[in-house]
C-alpha atoms as a PDB file:
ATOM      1  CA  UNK A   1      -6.961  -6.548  73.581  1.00  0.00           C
ATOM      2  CA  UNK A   2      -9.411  -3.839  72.788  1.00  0.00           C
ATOM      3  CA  UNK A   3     -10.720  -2.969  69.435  1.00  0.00           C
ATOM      4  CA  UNK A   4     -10.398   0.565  68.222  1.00  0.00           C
ATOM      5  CA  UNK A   5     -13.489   1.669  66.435  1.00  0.00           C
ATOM      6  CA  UNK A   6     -13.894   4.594  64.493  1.00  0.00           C
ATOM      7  CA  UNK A   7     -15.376   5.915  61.606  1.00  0.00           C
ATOM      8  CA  UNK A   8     -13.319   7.349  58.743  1.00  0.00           C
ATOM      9  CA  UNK A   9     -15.463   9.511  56.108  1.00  0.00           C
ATOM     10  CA  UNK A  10     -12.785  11.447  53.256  1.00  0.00           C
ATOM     11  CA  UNK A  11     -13.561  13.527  50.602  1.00  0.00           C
ATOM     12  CA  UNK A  12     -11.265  13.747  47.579  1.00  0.00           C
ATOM     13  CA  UNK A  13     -10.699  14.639  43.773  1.00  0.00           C
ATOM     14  CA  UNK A  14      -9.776  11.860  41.738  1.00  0.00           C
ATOM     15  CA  UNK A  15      -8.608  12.620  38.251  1.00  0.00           C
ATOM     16  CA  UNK A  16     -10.772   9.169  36.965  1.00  0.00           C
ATOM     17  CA  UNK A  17     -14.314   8.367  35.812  1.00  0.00           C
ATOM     18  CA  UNK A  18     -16.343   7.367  38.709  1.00  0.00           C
ATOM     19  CA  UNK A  19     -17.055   3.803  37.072  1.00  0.00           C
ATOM     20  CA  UNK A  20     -13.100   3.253  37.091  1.00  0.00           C
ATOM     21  CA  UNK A  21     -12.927   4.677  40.644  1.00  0.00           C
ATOM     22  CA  UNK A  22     -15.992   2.033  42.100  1.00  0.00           C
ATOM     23  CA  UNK A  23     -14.443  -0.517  40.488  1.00  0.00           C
ATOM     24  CA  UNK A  24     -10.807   0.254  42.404  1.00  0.00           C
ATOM     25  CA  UNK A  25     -12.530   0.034  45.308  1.00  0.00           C
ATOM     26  CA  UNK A  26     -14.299  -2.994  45.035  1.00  0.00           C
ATOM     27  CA  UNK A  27     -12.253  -5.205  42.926  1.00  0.00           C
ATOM     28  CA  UNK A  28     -10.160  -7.074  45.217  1.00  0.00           C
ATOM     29  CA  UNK A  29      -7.097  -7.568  42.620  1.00  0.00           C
ATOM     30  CA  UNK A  30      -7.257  -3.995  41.626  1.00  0.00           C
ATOM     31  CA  UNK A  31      -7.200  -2.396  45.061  1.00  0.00           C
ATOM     32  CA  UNK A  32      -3.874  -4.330  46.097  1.00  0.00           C
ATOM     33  CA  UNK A  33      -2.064  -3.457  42.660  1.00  0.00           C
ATOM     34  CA  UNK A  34      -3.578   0.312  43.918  1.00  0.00           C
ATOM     35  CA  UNK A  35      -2.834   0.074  47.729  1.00  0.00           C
ATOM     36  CA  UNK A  36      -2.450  -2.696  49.832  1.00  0.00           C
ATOM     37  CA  UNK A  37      -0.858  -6.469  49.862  1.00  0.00           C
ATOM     38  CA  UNK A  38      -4.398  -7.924  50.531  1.00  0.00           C
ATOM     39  CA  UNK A  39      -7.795  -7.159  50.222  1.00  0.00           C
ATOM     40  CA  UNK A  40     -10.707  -8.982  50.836  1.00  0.00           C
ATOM     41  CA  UNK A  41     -13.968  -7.265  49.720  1.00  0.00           C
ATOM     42  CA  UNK A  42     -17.584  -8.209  49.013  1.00  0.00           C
ATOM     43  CA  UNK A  43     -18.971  -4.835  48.031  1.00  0.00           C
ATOM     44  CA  UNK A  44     -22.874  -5.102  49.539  1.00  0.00           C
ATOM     45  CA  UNK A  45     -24.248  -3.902  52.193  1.00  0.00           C
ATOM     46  CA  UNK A  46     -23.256  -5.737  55.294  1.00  0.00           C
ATOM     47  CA  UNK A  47     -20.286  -7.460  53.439  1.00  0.00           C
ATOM     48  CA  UNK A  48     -16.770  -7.556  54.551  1.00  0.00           C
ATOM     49  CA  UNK A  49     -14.167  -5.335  54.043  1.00  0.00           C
ATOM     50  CA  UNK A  50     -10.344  -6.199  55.284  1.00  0.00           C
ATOM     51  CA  UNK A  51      -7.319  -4.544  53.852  1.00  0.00           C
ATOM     52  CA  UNK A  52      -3.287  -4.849  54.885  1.00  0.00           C
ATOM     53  CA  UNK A  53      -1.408  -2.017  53.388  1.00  0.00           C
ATOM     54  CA  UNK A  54       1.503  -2.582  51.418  1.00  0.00           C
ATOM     55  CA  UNK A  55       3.912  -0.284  53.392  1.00  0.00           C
ATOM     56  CA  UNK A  56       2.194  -0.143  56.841  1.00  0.00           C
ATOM     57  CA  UNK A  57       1.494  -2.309  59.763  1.00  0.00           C
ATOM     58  CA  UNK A  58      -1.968  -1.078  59.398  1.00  0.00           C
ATOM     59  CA  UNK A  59      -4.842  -3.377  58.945  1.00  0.00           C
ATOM     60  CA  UNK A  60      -8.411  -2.408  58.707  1.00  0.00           C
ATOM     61  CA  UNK A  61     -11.374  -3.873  59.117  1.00  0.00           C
ATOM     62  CA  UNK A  62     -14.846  -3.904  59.145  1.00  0.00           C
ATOM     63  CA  UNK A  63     -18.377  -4.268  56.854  1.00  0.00           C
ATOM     64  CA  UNK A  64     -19.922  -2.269  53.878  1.00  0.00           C
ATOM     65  CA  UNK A  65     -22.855   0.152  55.073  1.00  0.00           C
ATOM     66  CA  UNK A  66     -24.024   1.498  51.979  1.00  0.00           C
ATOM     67  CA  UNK A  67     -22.587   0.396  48.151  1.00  0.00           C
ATOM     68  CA  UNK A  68     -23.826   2.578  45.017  1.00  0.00           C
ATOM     69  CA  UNK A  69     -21.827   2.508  42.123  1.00  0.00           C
ATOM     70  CA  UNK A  70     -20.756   5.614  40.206  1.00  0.00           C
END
């Protein structure tokens, strides 16, 4: 089976403090209440990132480039 790869850059307003934002993001437990049904991050470069979505199929997949908080 081949893997798609792409890369996925988004730019959007957020009506929440940047702190609260980075930590939605990176907290495992506070992205799946937000988004998904799991989440397993370690928020540094080169860590893992893998998220199922709550109401999708979806799945993705892949590893931190760059982390900087706020």
């Amino acid at each position: 089976m081949a893997v798609d790869t792409k890369v996925i850059e988004r730019e959007i307003t957020i009506a929440a403090s940047p702190e609260t934002v980075f930590r939605l993001l990176t907290d495992p437990v506070q992205y799946v209440r937000w988004k998904g049904k799991l989440a397993e991050l370690e928020p540094r470069p080169g860590g893992k990132i893998r998220v199922e979505f709550a109401n999708s199929k979806d799945i993705v997949a892949g590893k931190f480039v760059e982390v900087v908080p706020g």
